[in-house]
Structures are given as C-alpha cells and as structure tokens.
C-alpha atoms as a PDB file:
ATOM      1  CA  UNK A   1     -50.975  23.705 -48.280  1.00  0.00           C
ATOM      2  CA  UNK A   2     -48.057  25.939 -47.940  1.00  0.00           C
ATOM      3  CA  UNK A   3     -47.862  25.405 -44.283  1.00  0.00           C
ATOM      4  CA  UNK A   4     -48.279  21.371 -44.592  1.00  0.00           C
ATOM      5  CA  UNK A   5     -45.454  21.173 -47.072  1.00  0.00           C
ATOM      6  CA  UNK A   6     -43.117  23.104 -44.621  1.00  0.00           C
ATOM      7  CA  UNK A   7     -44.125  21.298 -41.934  1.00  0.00           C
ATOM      8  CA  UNK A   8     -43.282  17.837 -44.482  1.00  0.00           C
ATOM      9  CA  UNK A   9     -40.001  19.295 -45.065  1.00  0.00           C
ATOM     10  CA  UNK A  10     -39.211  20.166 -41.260  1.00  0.00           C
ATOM     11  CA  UNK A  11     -39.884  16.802 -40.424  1.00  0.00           C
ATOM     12  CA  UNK A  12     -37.454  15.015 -42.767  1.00  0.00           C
ATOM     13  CA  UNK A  13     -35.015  17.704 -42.153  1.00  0.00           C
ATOM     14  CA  UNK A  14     -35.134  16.938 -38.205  1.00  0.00           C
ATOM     15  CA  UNK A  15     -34.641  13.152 -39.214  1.00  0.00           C
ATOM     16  CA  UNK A  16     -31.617  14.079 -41.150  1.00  0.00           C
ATOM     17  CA  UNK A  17     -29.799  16.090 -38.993  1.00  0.00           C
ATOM     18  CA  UNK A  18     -30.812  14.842 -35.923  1.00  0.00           C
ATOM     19  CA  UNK A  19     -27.813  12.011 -35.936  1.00  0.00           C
ATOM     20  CA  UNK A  20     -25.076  14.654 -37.342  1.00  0.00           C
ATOM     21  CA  UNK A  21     -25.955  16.412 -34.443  1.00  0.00           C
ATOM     22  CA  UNK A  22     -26.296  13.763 -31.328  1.00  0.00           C
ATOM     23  CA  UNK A  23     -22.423  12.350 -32.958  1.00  0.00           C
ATOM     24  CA  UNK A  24     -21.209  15.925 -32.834  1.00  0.00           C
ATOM     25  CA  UNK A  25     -22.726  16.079 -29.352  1.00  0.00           C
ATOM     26  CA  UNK A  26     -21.109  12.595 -28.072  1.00  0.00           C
ATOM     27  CA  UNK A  27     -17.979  13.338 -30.082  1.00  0.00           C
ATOM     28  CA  UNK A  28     -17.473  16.732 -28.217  1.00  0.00           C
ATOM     29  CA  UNK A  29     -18.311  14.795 -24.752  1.00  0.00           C
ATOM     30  CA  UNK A  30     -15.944  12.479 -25.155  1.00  0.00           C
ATOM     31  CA  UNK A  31     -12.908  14.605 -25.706  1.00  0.00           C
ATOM     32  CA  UNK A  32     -14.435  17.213 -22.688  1.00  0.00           C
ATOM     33  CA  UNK A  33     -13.665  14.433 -20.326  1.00  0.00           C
ATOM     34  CA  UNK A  34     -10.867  13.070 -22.121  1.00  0.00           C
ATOM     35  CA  UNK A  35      -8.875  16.460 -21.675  1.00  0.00           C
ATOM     36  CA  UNK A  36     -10.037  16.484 -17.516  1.00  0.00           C
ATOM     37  CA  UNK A  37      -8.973  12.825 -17.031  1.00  0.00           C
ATOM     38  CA  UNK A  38      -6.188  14.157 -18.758  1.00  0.00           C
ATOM     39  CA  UNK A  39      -5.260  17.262 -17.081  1.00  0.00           C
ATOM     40  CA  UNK A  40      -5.916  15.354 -14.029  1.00  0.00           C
ATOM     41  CA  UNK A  41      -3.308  12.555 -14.540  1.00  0.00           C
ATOM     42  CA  UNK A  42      -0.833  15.476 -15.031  1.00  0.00           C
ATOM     43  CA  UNK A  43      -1.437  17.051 -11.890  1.00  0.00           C
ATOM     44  CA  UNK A  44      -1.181  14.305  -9.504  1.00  0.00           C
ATOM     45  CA  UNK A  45       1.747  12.962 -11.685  1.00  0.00           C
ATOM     46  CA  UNK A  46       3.878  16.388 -11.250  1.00  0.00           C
ATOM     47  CA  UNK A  47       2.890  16.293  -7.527  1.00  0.00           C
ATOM     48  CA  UNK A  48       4.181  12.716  -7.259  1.00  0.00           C
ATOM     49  CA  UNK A  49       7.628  13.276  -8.838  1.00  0.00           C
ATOM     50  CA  UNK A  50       8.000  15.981  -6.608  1.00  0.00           C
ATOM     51  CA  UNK A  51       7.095  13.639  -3.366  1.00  0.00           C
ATOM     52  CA  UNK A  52       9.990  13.124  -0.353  1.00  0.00           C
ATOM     53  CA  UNK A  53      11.461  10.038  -0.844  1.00  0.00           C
ATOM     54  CA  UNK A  54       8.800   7.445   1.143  1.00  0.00           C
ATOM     55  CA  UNK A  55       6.213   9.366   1.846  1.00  0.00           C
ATOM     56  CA  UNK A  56       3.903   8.055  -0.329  1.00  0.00           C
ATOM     57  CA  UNK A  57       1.105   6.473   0.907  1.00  0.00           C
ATOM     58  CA  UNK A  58      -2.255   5.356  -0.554  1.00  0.00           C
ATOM     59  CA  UNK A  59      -5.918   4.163   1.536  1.00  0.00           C
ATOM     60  CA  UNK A  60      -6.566   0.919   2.510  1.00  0.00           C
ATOM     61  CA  UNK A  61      -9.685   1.674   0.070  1.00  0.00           C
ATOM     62  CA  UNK A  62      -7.614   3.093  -2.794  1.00  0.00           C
ATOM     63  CA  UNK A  63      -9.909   6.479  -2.904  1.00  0.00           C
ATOM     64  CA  UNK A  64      -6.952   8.665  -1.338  1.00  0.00           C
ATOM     65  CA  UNK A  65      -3.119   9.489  -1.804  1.00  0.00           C
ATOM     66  CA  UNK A  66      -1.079  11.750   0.247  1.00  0.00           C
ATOM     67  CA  UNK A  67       2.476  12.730   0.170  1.00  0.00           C
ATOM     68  CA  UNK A  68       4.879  14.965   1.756  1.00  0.00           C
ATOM     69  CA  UNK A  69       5.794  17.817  -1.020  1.00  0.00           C
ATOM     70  CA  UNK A  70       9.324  19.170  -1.246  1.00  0.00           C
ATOM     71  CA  UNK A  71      10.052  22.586  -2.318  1.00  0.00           C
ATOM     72  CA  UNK A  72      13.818  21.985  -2.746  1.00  0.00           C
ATOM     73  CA  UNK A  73      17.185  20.293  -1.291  1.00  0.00           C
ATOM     74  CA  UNK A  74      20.586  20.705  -1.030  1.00  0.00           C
ATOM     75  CA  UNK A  75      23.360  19.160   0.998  1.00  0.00           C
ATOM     76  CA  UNK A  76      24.700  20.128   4.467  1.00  0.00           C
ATOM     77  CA  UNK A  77      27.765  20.822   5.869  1.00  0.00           C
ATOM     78  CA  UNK A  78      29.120  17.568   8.624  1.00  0.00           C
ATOM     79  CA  UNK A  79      31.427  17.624  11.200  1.00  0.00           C
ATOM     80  CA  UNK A  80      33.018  14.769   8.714  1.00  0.00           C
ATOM     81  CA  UNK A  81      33.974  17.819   5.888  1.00  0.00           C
ATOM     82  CA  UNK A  82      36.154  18.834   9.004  1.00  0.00           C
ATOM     83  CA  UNK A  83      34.315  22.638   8.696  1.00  0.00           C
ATOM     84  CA  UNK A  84      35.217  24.707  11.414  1.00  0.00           C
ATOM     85  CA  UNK A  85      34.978  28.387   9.939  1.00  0.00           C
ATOM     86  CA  UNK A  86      30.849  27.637   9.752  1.00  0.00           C
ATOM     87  CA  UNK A  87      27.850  25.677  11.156  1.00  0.00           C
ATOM     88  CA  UNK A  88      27.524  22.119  10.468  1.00  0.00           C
ATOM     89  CA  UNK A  89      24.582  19.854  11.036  1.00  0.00           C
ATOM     90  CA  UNK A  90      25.191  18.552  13.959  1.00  0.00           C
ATOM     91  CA  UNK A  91      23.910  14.629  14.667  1.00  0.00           C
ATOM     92  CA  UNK A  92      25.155  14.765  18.861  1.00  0.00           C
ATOM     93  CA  UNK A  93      24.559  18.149  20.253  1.00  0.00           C
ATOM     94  CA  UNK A  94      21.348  18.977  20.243  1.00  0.00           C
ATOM     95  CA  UNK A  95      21.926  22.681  21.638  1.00  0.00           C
ATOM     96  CA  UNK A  96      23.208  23.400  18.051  1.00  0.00           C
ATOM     97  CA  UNK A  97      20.292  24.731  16.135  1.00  0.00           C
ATOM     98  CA  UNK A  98      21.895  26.199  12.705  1.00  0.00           C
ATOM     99  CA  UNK A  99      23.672  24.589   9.633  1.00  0.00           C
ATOM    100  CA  UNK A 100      25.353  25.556   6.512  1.00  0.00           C
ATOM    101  CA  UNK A 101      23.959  24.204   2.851  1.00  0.00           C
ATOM    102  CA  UNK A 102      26.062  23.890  -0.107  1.00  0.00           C
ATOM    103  CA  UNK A 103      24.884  23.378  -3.849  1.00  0.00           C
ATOM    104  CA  UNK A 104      21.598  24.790  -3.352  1.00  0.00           C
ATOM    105  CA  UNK A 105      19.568  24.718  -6.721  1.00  0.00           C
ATOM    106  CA  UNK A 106      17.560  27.866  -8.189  1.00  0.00           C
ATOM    107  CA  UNK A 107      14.220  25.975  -6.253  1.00  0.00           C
ATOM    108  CA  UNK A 108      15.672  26.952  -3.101  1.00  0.00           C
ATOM    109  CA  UNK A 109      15.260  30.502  -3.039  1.00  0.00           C
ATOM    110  CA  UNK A 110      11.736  29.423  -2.688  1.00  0.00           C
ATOM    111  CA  UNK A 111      12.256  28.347   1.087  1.00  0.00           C
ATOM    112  CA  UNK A 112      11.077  30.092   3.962  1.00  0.00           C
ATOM    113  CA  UNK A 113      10.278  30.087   7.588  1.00  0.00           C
ATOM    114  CA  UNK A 114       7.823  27.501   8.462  1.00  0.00           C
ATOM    115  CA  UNK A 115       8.714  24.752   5.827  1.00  0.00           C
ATOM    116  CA  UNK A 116      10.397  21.707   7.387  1.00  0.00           C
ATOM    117  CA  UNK A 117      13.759  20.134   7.319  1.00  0.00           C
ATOM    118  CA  UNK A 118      14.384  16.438   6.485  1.00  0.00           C
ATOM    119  CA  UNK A 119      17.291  14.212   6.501  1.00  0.00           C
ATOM    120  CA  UNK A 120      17.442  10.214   5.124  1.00  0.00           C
ATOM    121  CA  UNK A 121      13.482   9.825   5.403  1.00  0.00           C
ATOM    122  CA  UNK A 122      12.541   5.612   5.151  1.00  0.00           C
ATOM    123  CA  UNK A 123       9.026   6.534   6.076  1.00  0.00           C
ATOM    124  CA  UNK A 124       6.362   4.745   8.253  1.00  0.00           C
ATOM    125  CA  UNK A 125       7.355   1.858  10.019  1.00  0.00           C
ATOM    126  CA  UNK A 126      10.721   3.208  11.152  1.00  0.00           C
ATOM    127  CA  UNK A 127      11.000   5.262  13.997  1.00  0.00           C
ATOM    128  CA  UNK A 128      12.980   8.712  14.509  1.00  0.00           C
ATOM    129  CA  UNK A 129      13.392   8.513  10.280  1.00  0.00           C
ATOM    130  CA  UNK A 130       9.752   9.120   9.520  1.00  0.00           C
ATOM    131  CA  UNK A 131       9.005  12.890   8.506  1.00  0.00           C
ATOM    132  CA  UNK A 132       4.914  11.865   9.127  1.00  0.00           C
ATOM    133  CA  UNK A 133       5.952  11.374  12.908  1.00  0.00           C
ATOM    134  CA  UNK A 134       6.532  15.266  13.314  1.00  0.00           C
ATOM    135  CA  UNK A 135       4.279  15.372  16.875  1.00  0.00           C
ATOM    136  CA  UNK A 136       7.088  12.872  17.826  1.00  0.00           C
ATOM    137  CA  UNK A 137       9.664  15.590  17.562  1.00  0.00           C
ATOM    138  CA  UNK A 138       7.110  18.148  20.547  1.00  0.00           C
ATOM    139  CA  UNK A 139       6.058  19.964  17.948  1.00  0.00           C
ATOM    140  CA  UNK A 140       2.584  20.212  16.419  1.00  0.00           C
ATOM    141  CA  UNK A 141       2.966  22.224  13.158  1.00  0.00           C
ATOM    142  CA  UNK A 142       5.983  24.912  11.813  1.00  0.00           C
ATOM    143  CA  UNK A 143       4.812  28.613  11.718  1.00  0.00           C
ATOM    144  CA  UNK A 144       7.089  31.599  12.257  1.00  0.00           C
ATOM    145  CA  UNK A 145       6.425  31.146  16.253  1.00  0.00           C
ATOM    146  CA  UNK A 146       7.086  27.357  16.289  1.00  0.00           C
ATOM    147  CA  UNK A 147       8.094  26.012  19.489  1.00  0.00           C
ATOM    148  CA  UNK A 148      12.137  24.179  19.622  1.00  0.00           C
ATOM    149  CA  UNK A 149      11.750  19.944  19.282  1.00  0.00           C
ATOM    150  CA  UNK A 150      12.146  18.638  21.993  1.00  0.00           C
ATOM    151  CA  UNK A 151      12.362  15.039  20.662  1.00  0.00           C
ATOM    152  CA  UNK A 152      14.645  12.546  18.484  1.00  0.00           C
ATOM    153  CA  UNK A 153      13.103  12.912  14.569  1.00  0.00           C
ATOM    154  CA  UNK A 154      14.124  13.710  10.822  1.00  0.00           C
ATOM    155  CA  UNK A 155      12.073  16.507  10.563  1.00  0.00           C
ATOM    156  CA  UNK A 156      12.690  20.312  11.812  1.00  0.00           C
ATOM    157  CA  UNK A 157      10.870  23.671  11.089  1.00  0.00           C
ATOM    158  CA  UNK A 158      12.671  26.153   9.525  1.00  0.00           C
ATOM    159  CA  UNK A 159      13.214  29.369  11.923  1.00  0.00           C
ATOM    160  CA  UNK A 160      14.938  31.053   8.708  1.00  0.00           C
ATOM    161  CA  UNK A 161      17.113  31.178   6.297  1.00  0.00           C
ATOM    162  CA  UNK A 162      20.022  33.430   5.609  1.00  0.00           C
ATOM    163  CA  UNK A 163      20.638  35.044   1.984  1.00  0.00           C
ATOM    164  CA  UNK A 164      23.639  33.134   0.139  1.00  0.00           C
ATOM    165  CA  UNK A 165      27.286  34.546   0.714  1.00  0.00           C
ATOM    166  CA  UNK A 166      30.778  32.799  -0.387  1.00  0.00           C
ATOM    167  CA  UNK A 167      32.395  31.832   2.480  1.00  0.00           C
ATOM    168  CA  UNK A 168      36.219  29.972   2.009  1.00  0.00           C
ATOM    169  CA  UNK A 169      35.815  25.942   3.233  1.00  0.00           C
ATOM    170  CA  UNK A 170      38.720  24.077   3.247  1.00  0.00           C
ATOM    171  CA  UNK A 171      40.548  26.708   1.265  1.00  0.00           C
ATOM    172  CA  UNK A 172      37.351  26.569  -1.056  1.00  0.00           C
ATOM    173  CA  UNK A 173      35.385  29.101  -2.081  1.00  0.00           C
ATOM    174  CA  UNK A 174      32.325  28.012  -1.850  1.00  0.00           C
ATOM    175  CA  UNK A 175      28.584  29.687  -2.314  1.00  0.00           C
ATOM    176  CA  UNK A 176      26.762  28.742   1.201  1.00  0.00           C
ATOM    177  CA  UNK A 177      23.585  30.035   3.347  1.00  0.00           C
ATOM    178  CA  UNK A 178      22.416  29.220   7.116  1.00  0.00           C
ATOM    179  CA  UNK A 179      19.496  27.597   7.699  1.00  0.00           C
ATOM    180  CA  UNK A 180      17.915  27.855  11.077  1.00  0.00           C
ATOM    181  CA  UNK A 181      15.727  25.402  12.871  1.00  0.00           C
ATOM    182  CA  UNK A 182      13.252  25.410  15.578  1.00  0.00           C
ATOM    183  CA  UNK A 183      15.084  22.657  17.723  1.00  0.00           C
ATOM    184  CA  UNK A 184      17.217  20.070  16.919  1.00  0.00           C
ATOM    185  CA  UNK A 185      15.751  16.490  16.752  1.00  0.00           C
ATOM    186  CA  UNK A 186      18.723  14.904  14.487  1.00  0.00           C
ATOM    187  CA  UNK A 187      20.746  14.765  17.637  1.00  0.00           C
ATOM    188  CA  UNK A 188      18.049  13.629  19.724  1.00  0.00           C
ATOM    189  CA  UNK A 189      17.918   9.805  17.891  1.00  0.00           C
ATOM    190  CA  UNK A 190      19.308   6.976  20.024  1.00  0.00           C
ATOM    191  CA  UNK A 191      21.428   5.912  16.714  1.00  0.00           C
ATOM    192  CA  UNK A 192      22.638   9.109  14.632  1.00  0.00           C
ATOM    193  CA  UNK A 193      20.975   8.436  10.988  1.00  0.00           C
ATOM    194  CA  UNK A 194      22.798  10.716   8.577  1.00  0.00           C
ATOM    195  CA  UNK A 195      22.370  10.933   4.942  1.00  0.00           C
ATOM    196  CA  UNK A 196      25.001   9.224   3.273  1.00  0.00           C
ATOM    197  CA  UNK A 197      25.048  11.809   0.736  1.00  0.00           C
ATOM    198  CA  UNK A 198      24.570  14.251   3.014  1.00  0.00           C
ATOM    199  CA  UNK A 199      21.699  15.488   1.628  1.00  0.00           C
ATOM    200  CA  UNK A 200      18.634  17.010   2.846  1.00  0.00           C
ATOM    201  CA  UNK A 201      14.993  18.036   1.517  1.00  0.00           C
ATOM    202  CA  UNK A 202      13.262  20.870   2.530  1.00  0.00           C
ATOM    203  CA  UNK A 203       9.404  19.882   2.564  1.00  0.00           C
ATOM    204  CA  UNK A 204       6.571  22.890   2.252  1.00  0.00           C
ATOM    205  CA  UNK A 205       3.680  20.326   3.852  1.00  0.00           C
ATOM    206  CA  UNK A 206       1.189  17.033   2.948  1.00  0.00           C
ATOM    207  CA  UNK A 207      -0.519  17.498  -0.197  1.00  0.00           C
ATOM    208  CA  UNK A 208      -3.660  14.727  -0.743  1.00  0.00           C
ATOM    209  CA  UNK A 209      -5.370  13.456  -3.988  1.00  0.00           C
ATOM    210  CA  UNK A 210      -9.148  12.059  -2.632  1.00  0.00           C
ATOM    211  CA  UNK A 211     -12.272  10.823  -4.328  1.00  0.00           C
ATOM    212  CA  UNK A 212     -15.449  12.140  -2.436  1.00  0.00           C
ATOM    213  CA  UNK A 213     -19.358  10.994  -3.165  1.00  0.00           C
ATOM    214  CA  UNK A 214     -21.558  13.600  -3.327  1.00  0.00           C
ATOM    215  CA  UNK A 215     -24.630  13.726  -2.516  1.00  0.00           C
ATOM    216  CA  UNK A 216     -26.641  13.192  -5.985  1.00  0.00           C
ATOM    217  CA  UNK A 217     -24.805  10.171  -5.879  1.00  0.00           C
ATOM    218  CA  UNK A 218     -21.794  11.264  -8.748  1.00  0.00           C
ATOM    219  CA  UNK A 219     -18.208  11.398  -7.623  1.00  0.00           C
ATOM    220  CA  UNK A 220     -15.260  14.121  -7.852  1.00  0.00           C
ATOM    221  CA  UNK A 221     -11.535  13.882  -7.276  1.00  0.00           C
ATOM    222  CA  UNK A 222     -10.064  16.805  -4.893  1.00  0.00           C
ATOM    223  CA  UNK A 223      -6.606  17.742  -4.255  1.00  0.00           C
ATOM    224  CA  UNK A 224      -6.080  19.299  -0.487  1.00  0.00           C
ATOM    225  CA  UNK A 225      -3.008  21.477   1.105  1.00  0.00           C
ATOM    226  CA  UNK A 226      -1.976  23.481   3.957  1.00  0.00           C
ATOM    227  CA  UNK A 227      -3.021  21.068   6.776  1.00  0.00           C
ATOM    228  CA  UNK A 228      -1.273  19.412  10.163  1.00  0.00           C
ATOM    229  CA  UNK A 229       1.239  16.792   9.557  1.00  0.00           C
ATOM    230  CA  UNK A 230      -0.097  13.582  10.899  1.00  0.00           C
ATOM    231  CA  UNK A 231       1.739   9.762  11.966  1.00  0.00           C
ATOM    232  CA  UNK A 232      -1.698   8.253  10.506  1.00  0.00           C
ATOM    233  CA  UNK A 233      -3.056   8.716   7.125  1.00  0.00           C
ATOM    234  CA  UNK A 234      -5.016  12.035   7.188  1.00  0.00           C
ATOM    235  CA  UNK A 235      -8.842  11.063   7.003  1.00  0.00           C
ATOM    236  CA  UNK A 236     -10.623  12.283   3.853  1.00  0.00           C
ATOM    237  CA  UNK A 237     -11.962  14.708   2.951  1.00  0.00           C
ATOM    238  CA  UNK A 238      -9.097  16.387   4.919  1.00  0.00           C
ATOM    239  CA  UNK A 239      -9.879  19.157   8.015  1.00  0.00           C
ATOM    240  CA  UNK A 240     -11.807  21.734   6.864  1.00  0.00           C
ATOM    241  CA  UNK A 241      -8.565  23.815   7.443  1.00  0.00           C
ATOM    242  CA  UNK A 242      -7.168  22.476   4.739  1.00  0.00           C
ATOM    243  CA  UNK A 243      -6.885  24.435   1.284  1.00  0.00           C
ATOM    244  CA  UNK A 244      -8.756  22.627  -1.894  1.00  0.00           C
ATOM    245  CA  UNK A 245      -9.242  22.209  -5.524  1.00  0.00           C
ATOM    246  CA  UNK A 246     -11.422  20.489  -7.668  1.00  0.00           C
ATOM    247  CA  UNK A 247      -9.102  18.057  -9.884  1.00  0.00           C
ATOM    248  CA  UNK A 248     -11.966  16.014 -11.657  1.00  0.00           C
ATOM    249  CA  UNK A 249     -15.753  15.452 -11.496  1.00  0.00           C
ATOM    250  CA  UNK A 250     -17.988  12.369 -13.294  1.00  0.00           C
ATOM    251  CA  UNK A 251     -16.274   9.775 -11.727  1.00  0.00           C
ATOM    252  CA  UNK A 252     -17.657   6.436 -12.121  1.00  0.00           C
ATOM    253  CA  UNK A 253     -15.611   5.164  -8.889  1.00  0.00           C
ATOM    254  CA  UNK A 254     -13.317   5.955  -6.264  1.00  0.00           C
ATOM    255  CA  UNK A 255     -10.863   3.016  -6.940  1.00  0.00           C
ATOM    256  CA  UNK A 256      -8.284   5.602  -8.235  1.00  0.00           C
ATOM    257  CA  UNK A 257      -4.855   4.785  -6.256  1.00  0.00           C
ATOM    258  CA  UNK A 258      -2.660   1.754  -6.177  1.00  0.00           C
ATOM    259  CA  UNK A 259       0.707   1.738  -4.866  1.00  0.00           C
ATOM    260  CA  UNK A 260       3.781  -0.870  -4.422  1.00  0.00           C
ATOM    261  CA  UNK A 261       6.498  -0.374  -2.521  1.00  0.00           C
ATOM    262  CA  UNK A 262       8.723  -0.185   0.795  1.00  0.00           C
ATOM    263  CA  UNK A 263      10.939   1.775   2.622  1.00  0.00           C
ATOM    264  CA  UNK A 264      13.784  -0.772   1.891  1.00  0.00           C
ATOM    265  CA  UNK A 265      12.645  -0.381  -1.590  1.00  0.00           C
ATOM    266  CA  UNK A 266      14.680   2.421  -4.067  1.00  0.00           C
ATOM    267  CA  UNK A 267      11.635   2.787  -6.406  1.00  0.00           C
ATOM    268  CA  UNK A 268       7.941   2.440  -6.242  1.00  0.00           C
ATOM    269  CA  UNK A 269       5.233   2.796  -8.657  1.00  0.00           C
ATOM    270  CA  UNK A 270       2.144   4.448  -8.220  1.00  0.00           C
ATOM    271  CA  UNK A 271      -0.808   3.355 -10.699  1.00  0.00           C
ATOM    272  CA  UNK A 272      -3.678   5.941 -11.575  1.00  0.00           C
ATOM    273  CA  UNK A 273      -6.809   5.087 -13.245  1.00  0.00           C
ATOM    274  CA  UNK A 274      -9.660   7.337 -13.544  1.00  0.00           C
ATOM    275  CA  UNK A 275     -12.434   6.853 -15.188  1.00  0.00           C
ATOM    276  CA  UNK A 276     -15.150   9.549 -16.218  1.00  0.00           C
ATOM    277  CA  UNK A 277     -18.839   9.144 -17.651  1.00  0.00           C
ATOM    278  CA  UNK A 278     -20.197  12.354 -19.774  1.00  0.00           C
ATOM    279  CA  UNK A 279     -23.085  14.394 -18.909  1.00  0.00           C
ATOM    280  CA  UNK A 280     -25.825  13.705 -21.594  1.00  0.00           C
ATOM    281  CA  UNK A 281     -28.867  10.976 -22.118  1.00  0.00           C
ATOM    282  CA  UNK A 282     -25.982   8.322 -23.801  1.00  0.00           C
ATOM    283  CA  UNK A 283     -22.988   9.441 -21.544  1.00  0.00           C
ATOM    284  CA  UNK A 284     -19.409   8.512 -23.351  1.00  0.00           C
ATOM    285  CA  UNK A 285     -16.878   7.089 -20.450  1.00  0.00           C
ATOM    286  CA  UNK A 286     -13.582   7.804 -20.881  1.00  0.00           C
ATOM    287  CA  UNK A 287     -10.929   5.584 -18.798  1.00  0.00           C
ATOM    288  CA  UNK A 288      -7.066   6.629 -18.876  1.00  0.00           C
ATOM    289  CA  UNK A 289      -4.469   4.325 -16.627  1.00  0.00           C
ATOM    290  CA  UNK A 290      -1.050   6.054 -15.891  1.00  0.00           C
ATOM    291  CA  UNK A 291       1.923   5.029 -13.979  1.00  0.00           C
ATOM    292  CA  UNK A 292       4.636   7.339 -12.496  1.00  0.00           C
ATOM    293  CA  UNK A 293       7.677   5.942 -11.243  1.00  0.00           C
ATOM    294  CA  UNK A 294       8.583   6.856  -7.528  1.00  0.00           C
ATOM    295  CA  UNK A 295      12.140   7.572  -6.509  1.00  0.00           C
ATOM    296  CA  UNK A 296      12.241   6.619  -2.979  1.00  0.00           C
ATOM    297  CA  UNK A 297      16.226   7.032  -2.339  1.00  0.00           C
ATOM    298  CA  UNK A 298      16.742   8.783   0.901  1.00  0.00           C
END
C-alpha cells in the first residue's frame, strides 16, 4: 500500500513539474543562442569598422564576407610639403623605397615587417588602386624575405619600420618614423593616384566571415585569417593555411551577408542576419538582424 501511494504521488508530482521544468529548459535555450547570435554580431561588426576603405566584399551566394583588416594609419610625408631634410613618398621614382609618417596614432606601434602599405584604395574594378590586386604588384605575399614590386599598385610590404624620433620639418618639430617597403609600386602607376589627404593605411591581411554545412546536415559560421591576398574572392572555406575560429553554430541558413555599395560610393552598409535553432526536442530559434555602417573614404 505504502509503495502504491508513493508511486500515486510520484506520478502527479512528475505531471506537475514536468512543464516548470521543459519552460526553464526552453527559456535557458533561448537566451544560450541569443548571447552567440549575439556575441557573433559583435565580432564581425568590430572587424567591419575596422575594414580598409572598399574592401568589402560579400558572395554572390551571401554565405561569405571578406575584408582587408587595418592595423593602423597615419599620413606621409610628399614631395608637395616641400621636405627635403627626410624621405617622402615618392609617386615618380620608383628606386625610392622609404618614407616618413607623421601623426601616427598609439595603434601604430602595432606595425611590423610583413604588414602591407596602402594608399587611396577604390577597390575592385579599378586598376593599380585595388589593394586585392597585390600579385599585380610581382609579389605573392609580405614576409620578412619579401621580394621588391616590381609592378604599378597601392599596396607594398613593409620591410620595417624605424622607432619614432623628432626630426625639425619646415622649421617644425615634428614626431616622425621611416617606414620601409619591399619595392615601390606607387610610382609604377601610369597616372600617379595620391591620397588627397595624404593618408595611408597599414593593412595586417584578409580576414573572412563564412557559413559552412556540415556534414549532419546543421550549419556553423567561421571566421578565417592569415592567408594569401587574392584579386578574386577567396573560395570558402578558405586554404587550409588559413588560421580559424568558430564564430557560431545552429544555423538555420547560410544567407548571412548582404552588402550595398561602390567604390564611387563614401559609405556602404553591410546587413547581418543570423539566425540560430536550439538544441532540444522543441528547439527555440533566435533571429537577430544588424547593420554596420561602412566608411569607404579613401
């Protein structure tokens, strides 16, 4: 009797709890893949901001975006500041390998041989001012043993960089470092396209955001680093090379990136939507939509 009435009391305290529990369950699901979608939309969001002016680009299939990442900028010293005491950036003489930068922020003490110089980028579709078209240039990749360009481009690898002194310009005086490239290719292009600001970005590589189907048929967002420089969109997944990290998993579908712009364009905007589906019997989805505003001014 004892063991029937237990048994009685089991029962209709399983049918009583059992909702609590599945809501807690569902609840707790919900805000799981809230917080990756989330954390997600953050990370490709910081990466965008910090994109060189149009070198966004998105697949024809919306599963992918790549960009060119900059580590910092600053602005070079012309021949038009009418600098003789130190090297300028020089846009006809393509023997002259060095340059002096002024206002360097605090980010550029992060630069180093084998990132990449670029000056008034408009991206794909315009030759010798797309930083994609590096191969262009005769060289393949920067690395510390990077061969000189041998071609008209906007893009040179960074040989090295000196440590900041004060040097007196124009009866200034004036915090300044050298930067050395491998090569010239500014003063290789049939038309000399300087910034008008006279500014320049210092890029560490491609970075790409891609949506992958795996094999039990779910689907997981990646972010990839450290590979070539291509004209073309890199193919996804990127080479095996490449470094990676998992952004998101539980996708319901790859139609992640949309983007609208042009190189004669200032701004663009790039749209995100991701949308994840839980892990239990009576998955939760959770869809967030965010836009980040590209600044595409050379």
């Amino acid at each position: 009797m004892v063991i029937a009435i237990i048994g009685i009391v089991a029962g209709m305290v399983a049918v009583f709890i059992r909702v609590p529990i599945l809501s807690y369950r569902d609840t707790v699901d919900r805000a799981e893949l809230t917080d990756q979608a989330d954390l997600a939309l953050r990370r490709i969001a910081r990466d965008i901001r910090l994109a060189l002016p149009n070198s966004v680009r998105v697949s024809p299939d919306n599963s992918q975006l790549e960009l060119l990442l900059t580590r910092s900028g600053a602005r070079y010293l012309s021949a038009d500041d009418g600098v003789t005491s130190v090297p300028v950036l020089s846009f006809d003489t393509p023997g002259l390998n060095s340059f002096n930068a002024v206002g360097m922020p605090s980010s550029f003490s992060q630069v180093r041989a084998g990132d990449y110089v670029v000056v008034y980028n408009l991206g794909p579709g315009f030759d010798e001012v797309n930083a994609y078209d590096l191969a262009a240039t005769g060289v393949a990749q920067c690395s510390a043993a990077t061969a000189d360009a041998t071609a008209a481009g906007n893009i040179a690898c960074i040989k090295g960089v000196s440590a900041v002194s004060t040097q007196s310009i124009n009866g200034l005086n004036i915090p300044t470092l050298t930067v050395t490239m491998a090569g010239n290719p500014f003063a290789r292009q049939k038309q000399p396209m300087e910034s008008p600001e006279k500014r320049f970005q210092v890029i560490s590589g491609p970075v790409s955001f891609y949506c992958v189907e795996n094999t039990d048929g779910s689907r997981s967002l990646w972010r990839a680093w450290n590979y070539p420089i291509v004209s073309g969109q890199v193919p996804s997944p990127p080479p095996a090379s490449a470094s990676r990290a998992l952004v998101a998993t539980g996708l319901t579908n790859c139609n992640v990136f949309s983007y609208g712009s042009a190189a004669s364009q200032r701004t663009g905007l790039v749209r995100i939507a991701l949308e994840l589906r839980g892990r239990t019997d009576n998955p939760a989805v959770a869809r967030l939509v965010h836009q980040v505003h590209v600044d595409n001014t050379p």
